[in-house]
C-alpha atoms as a PDB file:
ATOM      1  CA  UNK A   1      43.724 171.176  90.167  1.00  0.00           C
ATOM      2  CA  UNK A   2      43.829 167.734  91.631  1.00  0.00           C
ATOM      3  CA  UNK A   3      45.758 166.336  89.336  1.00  0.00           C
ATOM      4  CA  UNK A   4      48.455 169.222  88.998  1.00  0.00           C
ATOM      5  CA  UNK A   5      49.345 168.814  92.404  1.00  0.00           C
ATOM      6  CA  UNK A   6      49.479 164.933  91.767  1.00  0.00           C
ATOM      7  CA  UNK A   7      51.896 165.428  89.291  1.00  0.00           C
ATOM      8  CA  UNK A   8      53.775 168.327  90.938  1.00  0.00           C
ATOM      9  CA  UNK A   9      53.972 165.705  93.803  1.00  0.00           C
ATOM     10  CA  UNK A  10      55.745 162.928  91.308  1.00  0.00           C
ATOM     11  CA  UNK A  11      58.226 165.048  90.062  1.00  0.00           C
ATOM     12  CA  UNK A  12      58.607 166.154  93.880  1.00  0.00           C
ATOM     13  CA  UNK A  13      59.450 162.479  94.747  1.00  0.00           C
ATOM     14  CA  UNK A  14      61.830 161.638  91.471  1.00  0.00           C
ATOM     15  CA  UNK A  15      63.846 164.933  92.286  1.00  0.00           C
ATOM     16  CA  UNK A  16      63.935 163.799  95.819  1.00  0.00           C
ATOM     17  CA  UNK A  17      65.580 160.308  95.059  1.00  0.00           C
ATOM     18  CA  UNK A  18      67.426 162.000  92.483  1.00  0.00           C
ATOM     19  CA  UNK A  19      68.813 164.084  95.345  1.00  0.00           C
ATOM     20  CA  UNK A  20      69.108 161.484  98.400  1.00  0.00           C
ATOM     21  CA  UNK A  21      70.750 159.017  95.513  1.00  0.00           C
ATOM     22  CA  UNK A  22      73.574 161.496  94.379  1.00  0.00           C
ATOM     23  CA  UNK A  23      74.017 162.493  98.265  1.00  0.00           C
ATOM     24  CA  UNK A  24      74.239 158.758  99.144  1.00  0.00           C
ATOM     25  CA  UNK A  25      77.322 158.378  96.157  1.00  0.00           C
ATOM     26  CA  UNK A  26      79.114 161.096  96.988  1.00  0.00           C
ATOM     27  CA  UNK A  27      79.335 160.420 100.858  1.00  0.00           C
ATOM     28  CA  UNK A  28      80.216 156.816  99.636  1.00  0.00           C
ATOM     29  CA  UNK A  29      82.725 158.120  98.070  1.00  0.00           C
ATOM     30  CA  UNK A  30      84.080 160.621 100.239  1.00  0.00           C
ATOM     31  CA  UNK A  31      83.509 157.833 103.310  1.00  0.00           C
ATOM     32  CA  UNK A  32      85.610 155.377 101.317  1.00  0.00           C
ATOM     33  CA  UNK A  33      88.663 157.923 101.005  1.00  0.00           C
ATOM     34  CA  UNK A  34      88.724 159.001 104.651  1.00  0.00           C
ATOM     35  CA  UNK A  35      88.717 154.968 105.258  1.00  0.00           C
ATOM     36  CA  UNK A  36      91.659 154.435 102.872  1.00  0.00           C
ATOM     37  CA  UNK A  37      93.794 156.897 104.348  1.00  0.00           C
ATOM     38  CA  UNK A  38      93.014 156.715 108.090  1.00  0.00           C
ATOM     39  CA  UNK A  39      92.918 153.303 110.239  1.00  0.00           C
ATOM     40  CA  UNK A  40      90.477 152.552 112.445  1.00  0.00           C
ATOM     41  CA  UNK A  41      91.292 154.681 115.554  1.00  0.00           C
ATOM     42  CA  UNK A  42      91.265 157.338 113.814  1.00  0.00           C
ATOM     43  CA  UNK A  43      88.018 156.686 112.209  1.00  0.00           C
ATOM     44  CA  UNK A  44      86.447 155.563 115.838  1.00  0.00           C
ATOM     45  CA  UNK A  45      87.758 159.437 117.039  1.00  0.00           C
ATOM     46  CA  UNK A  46      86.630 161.349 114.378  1.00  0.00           C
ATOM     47  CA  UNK A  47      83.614 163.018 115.166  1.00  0.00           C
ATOM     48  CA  UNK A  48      82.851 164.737 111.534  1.00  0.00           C
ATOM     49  CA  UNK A  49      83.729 160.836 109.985  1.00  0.00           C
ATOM     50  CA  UNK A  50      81.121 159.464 112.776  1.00  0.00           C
ATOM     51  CA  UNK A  51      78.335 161.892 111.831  1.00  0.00           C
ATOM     52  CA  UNK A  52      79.290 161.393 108.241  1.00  0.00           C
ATOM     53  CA  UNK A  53      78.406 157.500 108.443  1.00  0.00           C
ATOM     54  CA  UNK A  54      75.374 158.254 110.408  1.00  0.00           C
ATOM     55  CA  UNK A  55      74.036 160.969 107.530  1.00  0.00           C
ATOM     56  CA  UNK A  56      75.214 158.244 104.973  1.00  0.00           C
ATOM     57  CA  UNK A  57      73.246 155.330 106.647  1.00  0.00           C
ATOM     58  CA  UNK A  58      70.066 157.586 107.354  1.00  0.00           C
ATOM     59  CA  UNK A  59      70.269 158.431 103.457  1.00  0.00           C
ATOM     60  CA  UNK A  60      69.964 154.600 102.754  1.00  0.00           C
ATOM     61  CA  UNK A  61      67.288 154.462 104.844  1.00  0.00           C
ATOM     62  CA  UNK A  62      65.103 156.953 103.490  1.00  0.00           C
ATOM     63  CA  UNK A  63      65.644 155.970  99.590  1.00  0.00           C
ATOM     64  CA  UNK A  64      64.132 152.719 100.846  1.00  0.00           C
ATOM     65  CA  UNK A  65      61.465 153.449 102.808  1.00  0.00           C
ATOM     66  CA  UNK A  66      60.278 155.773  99.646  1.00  0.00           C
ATOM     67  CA  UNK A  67      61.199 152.717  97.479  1.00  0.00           C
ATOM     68  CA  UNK A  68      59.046 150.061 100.240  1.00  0.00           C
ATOM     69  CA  UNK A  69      56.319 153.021  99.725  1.00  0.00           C
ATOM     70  CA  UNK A  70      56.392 153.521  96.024  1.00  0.00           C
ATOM     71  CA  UNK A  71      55.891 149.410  95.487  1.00  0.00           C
ATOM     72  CA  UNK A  72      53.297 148.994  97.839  1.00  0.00           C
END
């Protein structure tokens, strides 16, 4: 029993930064249009682009902190 749940808990965490990896690329991506076709007052007023970069950075921030974990 012990060690299912260690395993269930492995593939857990790979699905997991497969998930936070492929959300971090596509709000890259859809971060990097909205800054190609807007300048930046419209960027600084956009409250959906604001919350987007904030989601995007707090993504980052997780896949390292499980990385920094991971490594120990």
């Amino acid at each position: 029993m012990k060690q299912h749940s260690e395993k269930r808990t492995e593939v857990a965490v790979k699905l997991l930064m497969e998930t936070l990896t492929q959300n971090l690329n596509d709000t890259g991506v859809v971060l990097d249009e909205f800054e190609a076709t807007h300048n930046d007052w419209e960027c600084d007023q956009s409250k959906q682009y604001a919350a987007l970069v904030a989601g995007h950075f707090a993504l980052k921030e997780a896949i390292d902190e499980i990385n920094n974990r991971l490594n120990k």
